[in-house]
N, C-alpha and C. Protein backbone atom coordinates (compact mmCIF):
# COMPACT_ATOMS: atom_id res chain seq x y z
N UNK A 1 88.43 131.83 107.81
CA UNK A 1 87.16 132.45 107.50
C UNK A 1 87.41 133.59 106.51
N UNK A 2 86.38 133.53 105.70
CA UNK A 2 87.13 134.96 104.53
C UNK A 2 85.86 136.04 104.81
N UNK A 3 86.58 137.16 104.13
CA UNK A 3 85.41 138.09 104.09
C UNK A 3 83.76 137.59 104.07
N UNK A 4 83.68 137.14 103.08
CA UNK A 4 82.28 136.80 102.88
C UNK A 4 81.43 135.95 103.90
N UNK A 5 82.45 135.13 105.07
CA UNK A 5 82.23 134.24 105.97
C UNK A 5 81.88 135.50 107.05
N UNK A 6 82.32 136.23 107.27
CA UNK A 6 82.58 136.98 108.31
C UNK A 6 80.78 138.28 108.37
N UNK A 7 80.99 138.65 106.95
CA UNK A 7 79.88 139.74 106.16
C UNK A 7 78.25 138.75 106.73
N UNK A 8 78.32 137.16 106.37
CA UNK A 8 77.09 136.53 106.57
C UNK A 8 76.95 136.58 107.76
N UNK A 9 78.02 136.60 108.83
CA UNK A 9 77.65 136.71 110.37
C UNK A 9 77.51 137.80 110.98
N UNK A 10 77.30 138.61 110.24
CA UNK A 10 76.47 139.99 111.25
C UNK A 10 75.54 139.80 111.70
N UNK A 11 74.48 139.15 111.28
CA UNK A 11 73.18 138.69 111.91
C UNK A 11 73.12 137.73 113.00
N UNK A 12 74.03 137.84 113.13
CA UNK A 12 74.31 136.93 114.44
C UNK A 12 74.78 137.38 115.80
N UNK A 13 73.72 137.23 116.63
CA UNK A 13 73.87 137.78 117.73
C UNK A 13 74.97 137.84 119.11
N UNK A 14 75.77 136.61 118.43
CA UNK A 14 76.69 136.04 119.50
C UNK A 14 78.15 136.48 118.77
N UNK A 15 78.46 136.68 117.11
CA UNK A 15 79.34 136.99 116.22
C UNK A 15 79.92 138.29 116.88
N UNK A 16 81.63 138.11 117.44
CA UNK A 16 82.08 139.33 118.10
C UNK A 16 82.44 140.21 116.72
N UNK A 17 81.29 141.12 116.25
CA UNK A 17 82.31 142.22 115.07
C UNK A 17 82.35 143.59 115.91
N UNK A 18 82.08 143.55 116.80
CA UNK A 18 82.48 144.65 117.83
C UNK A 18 83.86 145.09 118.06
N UNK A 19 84.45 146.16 117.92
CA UNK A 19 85.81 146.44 118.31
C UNK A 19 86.01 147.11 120.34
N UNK A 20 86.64 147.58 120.73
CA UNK A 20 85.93 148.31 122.40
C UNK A 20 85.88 149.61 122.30
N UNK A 21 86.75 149.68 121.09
CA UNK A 21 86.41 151.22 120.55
C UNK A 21 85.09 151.38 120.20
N UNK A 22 84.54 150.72 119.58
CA UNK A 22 83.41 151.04 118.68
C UNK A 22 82.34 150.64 119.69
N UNK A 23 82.21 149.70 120.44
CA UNK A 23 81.03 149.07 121.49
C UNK A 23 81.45 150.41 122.55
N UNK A 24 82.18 150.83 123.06
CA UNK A 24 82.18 152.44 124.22
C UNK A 24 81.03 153.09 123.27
N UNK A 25 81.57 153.23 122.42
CA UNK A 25 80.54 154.79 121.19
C UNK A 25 79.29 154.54 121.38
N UNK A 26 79.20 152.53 120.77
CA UNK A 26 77.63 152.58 120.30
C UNK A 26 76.78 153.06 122.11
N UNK A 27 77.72 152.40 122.99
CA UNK A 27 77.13 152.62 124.30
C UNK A 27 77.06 153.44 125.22
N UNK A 28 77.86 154.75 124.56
CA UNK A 28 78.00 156.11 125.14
C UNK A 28 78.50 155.81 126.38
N UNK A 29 79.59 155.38 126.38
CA UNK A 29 80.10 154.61 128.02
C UNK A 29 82.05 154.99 127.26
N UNK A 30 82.42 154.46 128.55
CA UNK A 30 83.87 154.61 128.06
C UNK A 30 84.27 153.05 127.84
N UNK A 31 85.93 153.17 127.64
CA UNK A 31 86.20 152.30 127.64
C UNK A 31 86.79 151.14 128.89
N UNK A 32 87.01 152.16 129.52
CA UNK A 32 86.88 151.88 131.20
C UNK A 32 85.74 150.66 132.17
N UNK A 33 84.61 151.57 131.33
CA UNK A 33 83.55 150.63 131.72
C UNK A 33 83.41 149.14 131.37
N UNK A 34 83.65 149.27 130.18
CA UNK A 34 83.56 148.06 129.53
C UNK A 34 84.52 146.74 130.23
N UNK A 35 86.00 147.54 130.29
CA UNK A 35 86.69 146.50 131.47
C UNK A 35 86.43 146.15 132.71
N UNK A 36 85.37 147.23 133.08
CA UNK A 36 85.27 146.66 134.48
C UNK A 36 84.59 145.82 134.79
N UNK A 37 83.19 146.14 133.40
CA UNK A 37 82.12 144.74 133.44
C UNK A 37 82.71 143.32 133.07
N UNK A 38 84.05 143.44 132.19
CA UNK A 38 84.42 142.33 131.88
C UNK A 38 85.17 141.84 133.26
N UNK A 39 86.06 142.33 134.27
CA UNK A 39 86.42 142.19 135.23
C UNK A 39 85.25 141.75 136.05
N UNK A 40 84.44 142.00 135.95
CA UNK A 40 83.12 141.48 137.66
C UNK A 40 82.57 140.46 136.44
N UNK A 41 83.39 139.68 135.79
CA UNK A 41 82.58 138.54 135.07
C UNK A 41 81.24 138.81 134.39
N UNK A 42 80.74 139.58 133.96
CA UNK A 42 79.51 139.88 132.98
C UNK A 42 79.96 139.59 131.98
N UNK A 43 80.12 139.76 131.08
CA UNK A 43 81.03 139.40 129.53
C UNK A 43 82.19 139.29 129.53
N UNK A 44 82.37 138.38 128.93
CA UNK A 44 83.91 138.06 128.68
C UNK A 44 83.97 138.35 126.75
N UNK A 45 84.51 139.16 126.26
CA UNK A 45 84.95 139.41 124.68
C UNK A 45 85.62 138.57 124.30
N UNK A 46 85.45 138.44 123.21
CA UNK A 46 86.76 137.43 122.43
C UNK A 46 88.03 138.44 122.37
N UNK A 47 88.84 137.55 122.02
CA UNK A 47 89.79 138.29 121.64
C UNK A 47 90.47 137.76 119.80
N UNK A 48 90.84 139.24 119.93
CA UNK A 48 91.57 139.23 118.17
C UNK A 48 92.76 138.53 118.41
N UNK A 49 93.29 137.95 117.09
CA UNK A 49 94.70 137.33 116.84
C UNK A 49 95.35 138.37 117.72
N UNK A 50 95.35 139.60 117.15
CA UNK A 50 95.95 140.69 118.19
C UNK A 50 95.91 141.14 119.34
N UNK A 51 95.18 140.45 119.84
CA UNK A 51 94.39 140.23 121.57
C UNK A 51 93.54 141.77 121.64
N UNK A 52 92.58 142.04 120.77
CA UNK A 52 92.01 143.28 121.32
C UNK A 52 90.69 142.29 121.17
N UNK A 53 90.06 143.47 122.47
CA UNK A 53 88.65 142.61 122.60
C UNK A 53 87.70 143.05 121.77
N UNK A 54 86.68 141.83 121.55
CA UNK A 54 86.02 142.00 120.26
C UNK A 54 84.71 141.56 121.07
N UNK A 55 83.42 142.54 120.97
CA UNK A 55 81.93 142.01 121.24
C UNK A 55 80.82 142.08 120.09
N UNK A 56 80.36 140.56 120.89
CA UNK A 56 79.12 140.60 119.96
C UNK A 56 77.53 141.31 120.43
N UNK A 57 76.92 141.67 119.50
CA UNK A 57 75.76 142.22 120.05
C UNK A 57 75.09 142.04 121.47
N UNK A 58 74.65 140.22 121.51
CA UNK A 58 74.35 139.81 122.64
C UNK A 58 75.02 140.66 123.96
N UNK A 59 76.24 140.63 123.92
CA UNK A 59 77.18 141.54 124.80
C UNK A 59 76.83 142.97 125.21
N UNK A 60 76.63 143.71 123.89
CA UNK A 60 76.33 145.14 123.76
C UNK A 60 75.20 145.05 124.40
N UNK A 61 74.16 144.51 124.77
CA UNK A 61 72.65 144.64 125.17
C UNK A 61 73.00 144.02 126.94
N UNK A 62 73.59 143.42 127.07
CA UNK A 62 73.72 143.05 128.45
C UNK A 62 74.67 144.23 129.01
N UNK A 63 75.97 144.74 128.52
CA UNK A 63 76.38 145.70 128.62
C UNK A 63 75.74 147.16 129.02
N UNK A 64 74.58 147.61 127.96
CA UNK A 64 73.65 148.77 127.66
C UNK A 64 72.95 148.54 129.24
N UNK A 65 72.32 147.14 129.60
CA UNK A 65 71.59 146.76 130.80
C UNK A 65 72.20 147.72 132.32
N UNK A 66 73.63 147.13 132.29
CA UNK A 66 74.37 147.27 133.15
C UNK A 66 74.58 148.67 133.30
N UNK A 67 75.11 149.41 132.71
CA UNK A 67 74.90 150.57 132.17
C UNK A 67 73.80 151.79 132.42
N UNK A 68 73.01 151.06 132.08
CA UNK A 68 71.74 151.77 133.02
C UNK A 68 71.52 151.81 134.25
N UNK A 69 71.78 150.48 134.99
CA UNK A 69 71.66 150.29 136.56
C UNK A 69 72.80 151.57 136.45
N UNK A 70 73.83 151.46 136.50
CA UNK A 70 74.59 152.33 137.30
C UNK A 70 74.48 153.88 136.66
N UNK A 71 73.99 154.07 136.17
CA UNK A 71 73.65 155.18 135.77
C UNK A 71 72.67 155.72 136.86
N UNK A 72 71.96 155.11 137.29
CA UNK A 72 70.69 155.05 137.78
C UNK A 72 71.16 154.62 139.68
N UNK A 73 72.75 154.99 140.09
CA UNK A 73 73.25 154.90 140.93
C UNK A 73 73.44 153.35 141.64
N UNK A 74 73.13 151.98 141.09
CA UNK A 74 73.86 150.96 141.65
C UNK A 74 75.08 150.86 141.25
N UNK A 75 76.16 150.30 142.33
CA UNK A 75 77.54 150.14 142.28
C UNK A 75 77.68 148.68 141.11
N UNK A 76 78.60 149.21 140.47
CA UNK A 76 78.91 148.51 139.04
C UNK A 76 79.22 146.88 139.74
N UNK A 77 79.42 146.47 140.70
CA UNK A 77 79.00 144.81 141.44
C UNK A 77 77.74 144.44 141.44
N UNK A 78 76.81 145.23 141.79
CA UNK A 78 75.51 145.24 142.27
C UNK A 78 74.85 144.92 141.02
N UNK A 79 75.30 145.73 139.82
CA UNK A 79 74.58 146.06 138.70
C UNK A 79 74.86 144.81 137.88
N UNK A 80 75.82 144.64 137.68
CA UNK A 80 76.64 143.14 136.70
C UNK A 80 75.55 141.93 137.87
N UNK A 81 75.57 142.05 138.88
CA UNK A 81 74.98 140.54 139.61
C UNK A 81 73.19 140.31 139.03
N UNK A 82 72.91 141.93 139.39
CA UNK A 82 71.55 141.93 138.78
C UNK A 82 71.29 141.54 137.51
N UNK A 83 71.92 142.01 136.30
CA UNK A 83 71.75 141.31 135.15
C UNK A 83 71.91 140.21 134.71
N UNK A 84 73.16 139.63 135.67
CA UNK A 84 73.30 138.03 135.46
C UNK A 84 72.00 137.37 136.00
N UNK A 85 71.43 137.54 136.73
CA UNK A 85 70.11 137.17 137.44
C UNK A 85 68.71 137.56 136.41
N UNK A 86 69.19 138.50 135.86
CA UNK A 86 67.56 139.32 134.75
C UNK A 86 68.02 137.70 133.75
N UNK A 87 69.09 138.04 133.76
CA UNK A 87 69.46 137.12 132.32
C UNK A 87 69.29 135.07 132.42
N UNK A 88 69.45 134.86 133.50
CA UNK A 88 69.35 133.13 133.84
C UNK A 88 67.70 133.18 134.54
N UNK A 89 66.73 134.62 134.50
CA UNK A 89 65.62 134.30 134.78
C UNK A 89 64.73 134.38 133.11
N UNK A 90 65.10 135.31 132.17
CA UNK A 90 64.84 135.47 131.38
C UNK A 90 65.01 133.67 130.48
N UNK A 91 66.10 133.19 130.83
CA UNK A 91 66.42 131.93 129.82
C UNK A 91 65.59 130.58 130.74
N UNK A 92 65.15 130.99 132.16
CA UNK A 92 64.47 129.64 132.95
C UNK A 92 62.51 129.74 132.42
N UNK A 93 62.42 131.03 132.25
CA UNK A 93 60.97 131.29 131.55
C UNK A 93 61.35 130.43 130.09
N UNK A 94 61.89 130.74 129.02
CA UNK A 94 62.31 130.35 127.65
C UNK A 94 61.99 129.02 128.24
N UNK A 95 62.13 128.60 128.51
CA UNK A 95 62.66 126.98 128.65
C UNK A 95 61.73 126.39 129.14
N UNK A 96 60.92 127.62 130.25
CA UNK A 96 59.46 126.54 131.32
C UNK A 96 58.42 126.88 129.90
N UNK A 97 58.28 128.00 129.57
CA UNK A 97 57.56 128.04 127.91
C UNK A 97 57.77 126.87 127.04
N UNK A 98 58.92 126.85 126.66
CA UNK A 98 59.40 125.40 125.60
C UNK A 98 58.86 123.98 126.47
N UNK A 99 59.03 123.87 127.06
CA UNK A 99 58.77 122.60 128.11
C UNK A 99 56.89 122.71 128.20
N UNK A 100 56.39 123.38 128.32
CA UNK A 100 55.02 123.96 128.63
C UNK A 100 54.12 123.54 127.13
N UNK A 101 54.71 123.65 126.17
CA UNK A 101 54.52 123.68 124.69
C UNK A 101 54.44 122.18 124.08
N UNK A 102 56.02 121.05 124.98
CA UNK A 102 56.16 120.25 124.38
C UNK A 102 55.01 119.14 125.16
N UNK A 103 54.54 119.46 126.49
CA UNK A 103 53.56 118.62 127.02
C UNK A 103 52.46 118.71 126.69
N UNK A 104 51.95 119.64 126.06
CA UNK A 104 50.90 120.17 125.27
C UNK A 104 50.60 119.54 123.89
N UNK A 105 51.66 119.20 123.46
CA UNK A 105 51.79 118.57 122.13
C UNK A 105 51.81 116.58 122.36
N UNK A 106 52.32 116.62 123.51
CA UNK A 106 51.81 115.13 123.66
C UNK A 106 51.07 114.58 124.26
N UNK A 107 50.68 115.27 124.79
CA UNK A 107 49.31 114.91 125.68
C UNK A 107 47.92 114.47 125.07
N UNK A 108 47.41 113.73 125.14
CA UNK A 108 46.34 112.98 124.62
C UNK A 108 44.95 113.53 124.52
């Protein structure tokens, strides 16, 4: 992938150009945190040729989620389970919408 491959995928929500340095900052969190959410299975980062973890936006916003719960005093288990749950209810609406749309369109 060359520069220019890399520059067109910023707009992309799933594209890890996140460093864990730089995703702690944008998220005013440490870097601590970030492993632990990756540890209780909430995000998993890519990793660099150099094995440092790399996130994509999508990440940073589920991250920011989590983040808040425990800010807001749930235990960082509690908080990662809840968002996995905000997040597979958020994508079963998407889908009863899409499905809702396509019977609509064939229906007589």
């Amino acid at each position: 992938m060359t520069a220019d491959d890399s520059f067109g995928r910023l707009d992309d929500d799933d594209y890890p150009a996140y460093t864990m340095g730089r995703a702690a900052e944008m998220l005013n969190t440490t870097q601590g945190f970030l492993r632990a959410i990756g540890e209780a299975r909430l995000i998993t980062p890519l990793r660099s040729a150099g094995g440092h973890r790399r996130y994509s936006r999508y990440q940073l916003r589920i991250a920011a989620r989590a983040r808040e719960l425990v800010d807001h005093g749930t235990p960082i288990e509690a908080a990662c389970r809840i968002v996995i749950l905000e997040d597979q209810l958020e994508e079963a609406q998407r889908i009863n919408v899409e499905h809702h749309r396509a019977v609509r369109t064939t229906d007589p």
